[in-house]
N, C-alpha and C. Protein backbone atom coordinates (compact mmCIF):
# COMPACT_ATOMS: atom_id res chain seq x y z
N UNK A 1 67.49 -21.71 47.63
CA UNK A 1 68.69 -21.07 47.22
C UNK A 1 69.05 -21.45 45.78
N UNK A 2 68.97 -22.54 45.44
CA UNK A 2 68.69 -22.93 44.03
C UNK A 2 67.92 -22.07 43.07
N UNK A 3 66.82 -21.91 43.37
CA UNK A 3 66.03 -20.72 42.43
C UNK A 3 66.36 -19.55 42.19
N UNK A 4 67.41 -19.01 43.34
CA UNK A 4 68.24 -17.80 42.76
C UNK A 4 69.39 -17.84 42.49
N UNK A 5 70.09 -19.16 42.29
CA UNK A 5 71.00 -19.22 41.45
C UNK A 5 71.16 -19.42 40.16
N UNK A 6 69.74 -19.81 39.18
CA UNK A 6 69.75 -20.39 37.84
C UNK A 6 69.93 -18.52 37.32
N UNK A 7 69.22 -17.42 37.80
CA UNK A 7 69.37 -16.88 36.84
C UNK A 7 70.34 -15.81 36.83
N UNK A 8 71.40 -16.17 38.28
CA UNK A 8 72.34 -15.66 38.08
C UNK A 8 73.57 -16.53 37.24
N UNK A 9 73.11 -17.95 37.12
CA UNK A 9 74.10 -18.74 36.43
C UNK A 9 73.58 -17.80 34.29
N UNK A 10 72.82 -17.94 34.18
CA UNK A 10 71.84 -17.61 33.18
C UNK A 10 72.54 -16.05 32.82
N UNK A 11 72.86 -15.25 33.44
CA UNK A 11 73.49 -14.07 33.30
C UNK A 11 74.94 -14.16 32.88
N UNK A 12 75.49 -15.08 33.99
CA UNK A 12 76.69 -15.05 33.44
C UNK A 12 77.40 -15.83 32.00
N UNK A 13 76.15 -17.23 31.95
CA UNK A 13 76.27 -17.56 30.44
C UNK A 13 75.88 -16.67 29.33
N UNK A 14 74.89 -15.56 29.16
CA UNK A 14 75.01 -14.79 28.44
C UNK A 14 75.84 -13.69 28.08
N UNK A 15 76.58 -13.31 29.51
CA UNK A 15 77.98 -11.96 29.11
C UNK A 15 79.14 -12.82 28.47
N UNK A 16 78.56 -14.30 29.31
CA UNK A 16 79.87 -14.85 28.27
C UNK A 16 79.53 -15.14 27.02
N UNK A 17 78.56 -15.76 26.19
CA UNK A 17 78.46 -15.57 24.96
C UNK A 17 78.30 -14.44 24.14
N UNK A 18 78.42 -13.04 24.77
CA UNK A 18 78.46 -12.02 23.86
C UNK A 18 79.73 -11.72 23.73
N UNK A 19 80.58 -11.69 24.75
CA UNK A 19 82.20 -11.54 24.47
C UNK A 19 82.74 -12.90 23.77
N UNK A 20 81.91 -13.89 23.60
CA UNK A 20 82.60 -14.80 22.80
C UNK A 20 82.28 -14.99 21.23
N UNK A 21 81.23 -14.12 21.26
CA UNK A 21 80.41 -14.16 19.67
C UNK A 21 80.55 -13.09 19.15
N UNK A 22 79.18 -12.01 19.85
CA UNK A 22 78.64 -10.59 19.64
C UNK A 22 79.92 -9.68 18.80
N UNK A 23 80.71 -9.65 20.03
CA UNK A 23 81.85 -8.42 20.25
C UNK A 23 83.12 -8.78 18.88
N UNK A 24 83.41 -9.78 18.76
CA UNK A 24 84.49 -10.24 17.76
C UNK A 24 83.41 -10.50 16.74
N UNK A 25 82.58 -10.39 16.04
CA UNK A 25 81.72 -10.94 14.72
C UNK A 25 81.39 -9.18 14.26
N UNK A 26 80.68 -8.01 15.57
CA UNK A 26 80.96 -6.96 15.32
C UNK A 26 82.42 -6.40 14.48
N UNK A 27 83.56 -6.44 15.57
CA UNK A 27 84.57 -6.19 15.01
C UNK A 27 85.11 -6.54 13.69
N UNK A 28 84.67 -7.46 13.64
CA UNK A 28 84.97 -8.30 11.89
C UNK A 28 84.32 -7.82 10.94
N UNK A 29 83.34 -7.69 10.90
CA UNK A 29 82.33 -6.90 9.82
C UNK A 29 82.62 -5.29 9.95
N UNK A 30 83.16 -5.03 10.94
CA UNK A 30 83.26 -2.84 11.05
C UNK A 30 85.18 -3.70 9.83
N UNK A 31 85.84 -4.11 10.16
CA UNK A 31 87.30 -4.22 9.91
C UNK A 31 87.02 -4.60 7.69
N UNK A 32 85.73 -5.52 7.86
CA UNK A 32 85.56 -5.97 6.32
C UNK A 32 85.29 -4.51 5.75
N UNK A 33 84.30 -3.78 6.23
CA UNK A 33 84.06 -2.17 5.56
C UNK A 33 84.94 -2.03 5.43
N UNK A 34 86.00 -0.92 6.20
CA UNK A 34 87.09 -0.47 5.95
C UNK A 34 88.14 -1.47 4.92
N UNK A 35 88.06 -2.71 4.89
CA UNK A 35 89.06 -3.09 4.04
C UNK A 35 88.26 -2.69 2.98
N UNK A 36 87.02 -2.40 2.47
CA UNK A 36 86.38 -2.33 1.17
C UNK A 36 86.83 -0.97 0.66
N UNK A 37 86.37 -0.49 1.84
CA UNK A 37 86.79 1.10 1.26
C UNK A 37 88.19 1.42 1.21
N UNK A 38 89.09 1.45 1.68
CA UNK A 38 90.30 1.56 1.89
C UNK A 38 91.30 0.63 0.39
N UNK A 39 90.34 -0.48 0.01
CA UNK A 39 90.39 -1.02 -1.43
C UNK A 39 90.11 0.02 -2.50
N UNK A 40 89.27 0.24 -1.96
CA UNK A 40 88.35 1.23 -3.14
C UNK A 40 89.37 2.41 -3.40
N UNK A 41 89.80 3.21 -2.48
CA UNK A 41 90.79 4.26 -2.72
C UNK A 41 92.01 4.02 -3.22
N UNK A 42 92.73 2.81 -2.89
CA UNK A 42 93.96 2.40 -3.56
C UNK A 42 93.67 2.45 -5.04
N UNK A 43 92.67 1.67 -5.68
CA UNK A 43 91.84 1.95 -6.76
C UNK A 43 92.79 3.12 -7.61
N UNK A 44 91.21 4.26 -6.46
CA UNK A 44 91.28 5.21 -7.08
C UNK A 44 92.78 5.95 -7.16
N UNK A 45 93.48 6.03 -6.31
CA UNK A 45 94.93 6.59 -6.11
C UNK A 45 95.78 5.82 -7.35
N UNK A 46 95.64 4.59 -7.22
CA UNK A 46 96.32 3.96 -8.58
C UNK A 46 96.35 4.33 -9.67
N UNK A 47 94.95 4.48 -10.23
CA UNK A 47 94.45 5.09 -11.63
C UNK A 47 95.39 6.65 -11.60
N UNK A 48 95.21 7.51 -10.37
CA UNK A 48 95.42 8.42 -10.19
C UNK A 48 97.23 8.60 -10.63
N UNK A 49 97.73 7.90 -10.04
CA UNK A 49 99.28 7.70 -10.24
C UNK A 49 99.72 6.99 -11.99
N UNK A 50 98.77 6.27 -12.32
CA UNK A 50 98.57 6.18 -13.89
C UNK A 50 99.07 7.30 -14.61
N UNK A 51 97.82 7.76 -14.42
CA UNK A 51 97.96 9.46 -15.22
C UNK A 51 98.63 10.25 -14.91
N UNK A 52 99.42 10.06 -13.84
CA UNK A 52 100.45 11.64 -13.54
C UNK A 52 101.90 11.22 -14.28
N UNK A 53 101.71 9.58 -14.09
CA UNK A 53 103.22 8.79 -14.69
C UNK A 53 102.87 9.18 -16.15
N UNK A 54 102.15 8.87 -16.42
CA UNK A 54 101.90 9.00 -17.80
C UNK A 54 102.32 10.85 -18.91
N UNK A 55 101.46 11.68 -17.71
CA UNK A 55 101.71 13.08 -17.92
C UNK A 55 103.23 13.07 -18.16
N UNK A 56 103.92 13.27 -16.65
CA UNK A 56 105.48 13.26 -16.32
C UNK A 56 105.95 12.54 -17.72
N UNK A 57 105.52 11.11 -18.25
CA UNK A 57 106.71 11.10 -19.77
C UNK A 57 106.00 11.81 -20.73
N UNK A 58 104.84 12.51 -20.84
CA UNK A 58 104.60 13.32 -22.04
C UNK A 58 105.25 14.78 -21.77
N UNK A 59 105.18 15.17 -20.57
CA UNK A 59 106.16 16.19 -20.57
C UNK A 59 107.54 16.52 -20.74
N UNK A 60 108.18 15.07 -20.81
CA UNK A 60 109.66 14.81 -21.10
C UNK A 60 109.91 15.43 -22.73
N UNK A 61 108.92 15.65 -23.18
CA UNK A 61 109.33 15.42 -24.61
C UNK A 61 109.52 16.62 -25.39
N UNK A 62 110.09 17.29 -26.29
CA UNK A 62 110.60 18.56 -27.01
C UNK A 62 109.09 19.11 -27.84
N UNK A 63 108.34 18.45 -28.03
CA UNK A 63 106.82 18.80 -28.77
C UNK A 63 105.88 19.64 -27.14
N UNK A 64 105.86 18.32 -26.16
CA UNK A 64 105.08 19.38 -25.16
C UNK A 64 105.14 20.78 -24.39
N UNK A 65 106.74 20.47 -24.50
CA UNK A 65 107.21 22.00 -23.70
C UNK A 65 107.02 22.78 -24.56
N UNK A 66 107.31 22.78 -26.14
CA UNK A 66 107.11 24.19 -26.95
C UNK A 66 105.68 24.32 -26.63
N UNK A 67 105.05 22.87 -26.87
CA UNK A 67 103.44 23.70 -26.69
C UNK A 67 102.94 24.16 -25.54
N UNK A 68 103.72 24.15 -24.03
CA UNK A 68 103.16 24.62 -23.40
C UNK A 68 103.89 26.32 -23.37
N UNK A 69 104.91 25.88 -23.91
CA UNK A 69 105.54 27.18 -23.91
C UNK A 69 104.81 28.11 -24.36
N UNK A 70 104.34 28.04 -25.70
CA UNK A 70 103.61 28.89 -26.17
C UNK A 70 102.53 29.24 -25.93
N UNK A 71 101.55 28.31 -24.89
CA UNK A 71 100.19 28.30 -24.57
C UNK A 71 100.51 29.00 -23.66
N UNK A 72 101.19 29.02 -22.47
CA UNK A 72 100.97 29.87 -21.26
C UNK A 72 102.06 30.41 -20.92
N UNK A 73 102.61 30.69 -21.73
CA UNK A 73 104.19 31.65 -21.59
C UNK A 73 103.79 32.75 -22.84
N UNK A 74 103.43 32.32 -23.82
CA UNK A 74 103.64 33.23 -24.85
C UNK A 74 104.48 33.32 -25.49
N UNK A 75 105.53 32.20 -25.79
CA UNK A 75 106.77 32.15 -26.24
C UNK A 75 106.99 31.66 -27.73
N UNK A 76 107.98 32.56 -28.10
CA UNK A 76 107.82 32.17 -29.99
C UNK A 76 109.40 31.77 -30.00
N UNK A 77 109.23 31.28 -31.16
CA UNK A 77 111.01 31.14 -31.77
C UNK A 77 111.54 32.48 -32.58
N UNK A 78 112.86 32.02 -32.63
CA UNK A 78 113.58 33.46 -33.19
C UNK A 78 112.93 33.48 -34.65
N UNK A 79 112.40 34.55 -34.98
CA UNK A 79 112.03 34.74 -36.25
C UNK A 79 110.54 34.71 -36.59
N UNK A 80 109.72 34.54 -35.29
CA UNK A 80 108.45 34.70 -35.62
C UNK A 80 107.73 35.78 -35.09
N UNK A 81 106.59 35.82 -35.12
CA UNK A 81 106.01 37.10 -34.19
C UNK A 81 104.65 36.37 -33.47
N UNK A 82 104.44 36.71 -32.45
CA UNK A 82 103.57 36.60 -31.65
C UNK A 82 102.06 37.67 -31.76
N UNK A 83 101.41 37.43 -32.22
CA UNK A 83 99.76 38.40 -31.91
C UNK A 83 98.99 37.93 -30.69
N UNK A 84 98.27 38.91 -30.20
CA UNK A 84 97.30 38.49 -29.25
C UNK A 84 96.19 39.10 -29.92
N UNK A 85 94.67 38.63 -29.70
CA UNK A 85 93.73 38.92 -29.65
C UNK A 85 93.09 39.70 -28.64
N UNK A 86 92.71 40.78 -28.56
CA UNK A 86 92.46 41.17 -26.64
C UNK A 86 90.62 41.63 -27.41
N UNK A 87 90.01 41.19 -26.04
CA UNK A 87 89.01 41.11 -25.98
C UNK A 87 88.07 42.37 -26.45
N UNK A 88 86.95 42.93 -26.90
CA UNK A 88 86.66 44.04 -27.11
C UNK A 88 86.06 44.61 -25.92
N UNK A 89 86.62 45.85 -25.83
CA UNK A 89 86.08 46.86 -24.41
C UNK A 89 85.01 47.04 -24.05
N UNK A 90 84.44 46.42 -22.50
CA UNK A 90 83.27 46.61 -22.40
C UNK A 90 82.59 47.75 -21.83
N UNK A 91 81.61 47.91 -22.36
CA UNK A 91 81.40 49.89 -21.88
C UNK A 91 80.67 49.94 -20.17
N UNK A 92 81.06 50.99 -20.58
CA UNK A 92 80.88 51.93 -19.19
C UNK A 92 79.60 51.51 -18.21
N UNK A 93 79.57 51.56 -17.19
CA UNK A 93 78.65 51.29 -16.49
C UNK A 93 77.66 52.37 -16.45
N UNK A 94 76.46 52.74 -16.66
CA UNK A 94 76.13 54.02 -16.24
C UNK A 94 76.17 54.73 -15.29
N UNK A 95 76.11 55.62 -14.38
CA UNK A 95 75.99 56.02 -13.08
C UNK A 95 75.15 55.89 -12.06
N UNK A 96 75.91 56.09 -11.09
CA UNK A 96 74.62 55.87 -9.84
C UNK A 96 73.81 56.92 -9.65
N UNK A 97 72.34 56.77 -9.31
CA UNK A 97 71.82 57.84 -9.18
C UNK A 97 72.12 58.81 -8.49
N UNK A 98 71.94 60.50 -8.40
CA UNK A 98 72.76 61.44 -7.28
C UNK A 98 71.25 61.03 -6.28
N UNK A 99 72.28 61.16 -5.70
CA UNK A 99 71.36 61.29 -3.92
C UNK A 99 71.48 62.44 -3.45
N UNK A 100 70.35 62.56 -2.77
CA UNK A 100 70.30 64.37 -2.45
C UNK A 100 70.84 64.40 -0.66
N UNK A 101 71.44 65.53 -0.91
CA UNK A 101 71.34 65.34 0.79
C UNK A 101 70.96 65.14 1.98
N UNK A 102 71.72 64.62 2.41
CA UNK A 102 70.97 64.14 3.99
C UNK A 102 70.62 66.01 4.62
N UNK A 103 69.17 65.80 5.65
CA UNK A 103 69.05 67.42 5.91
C UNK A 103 69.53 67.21 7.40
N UNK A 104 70.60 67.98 7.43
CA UNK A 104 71.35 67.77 8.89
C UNK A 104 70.69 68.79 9.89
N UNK A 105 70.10 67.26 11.04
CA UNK A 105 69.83 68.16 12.05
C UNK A 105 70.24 68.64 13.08
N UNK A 106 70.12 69.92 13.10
CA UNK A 106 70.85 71.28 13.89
C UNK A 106 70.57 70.91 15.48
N UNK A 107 69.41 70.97 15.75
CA UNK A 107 69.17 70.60 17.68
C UNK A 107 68.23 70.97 17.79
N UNK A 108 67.20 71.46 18.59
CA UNK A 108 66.19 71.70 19.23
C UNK A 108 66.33 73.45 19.61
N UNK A 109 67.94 73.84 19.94
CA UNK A 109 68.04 75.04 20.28
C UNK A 109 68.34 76.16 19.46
N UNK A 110 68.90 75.52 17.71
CA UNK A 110 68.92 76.15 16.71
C UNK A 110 67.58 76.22 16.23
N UNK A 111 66.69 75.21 15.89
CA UNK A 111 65.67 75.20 15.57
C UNK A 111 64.82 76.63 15.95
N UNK A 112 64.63 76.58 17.49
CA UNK A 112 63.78 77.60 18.21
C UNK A 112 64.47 78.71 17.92
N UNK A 113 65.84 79.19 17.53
CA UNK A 113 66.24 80.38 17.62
C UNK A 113 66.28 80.77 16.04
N UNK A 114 65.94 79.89 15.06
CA UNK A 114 65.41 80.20 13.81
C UNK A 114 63.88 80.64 13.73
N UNK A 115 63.27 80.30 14.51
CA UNK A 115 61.70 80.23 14.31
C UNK A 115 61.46 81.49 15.00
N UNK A 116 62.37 82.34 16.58
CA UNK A 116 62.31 83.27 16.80
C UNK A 116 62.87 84.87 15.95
N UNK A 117 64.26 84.07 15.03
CA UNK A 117 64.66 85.02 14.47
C UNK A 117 63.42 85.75 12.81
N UNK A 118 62.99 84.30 12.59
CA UNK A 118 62.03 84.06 11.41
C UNK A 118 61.00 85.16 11.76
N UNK A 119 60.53 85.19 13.39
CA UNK A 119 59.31 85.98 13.50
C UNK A 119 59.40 87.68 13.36
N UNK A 120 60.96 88.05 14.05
CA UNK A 120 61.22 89.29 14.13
C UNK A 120 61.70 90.15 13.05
């Protein structure tokens, strides 16, 4: 009875050293990734929030709005004039070739009563 107890003792020391090692050393290393990456994006979101703070006070200012004014509004001050450039016209496509008609078929019973009328 001894001989079949070592390797059920033997079993149960191994489920216990994987829930005491395996399973938490897994979890720790999946949890270190994610802190890397999840680093990594703050990163990037940071930089990201840099430049929008940065935008937001260049847009505060009386120089950017005229220039955007004028870039994508089209907007002048009193007393000037505005030109556009418009592109030169591009020509015509040529045409599609004519297609000839489809020869629509009549039936089997027009057919024969052409070929009889044809003979007489």
């Amino acid at each position: 009875m001894r001989r079949a107890a070592w390797p059920l003792v033997a079993g149960v020391v191994l489920v216990g050293l994987l829930f005491l090692f395996v399973f938490p050393s897994r979890t720790y290393l999946a949890q270190r990734q994610e802190l890397s990456s999840a680093e990594g994006r703050v990163q990037v979101l940071t930089r990201e929030n840099e430049e929008l703070a940065s935008r937001v006070k260049k847009l505060n200012t009386d120089e950017e709005i005229e220039r955007l004014a004028r870039e994508q509004y089209n907007l002048v001050k009193p007393g000037e004039e505005a030109y556009a450039i418009l592109p030169a016209p591009q020509p015509d496509p040529p045409p599609p070739p004519a297609k000839k008609p489809a020869k629509k078929s009549r039936g089997l019973v027009a057919s024969v009563l052409d070929r009889i009328t044809f003979w007489s």
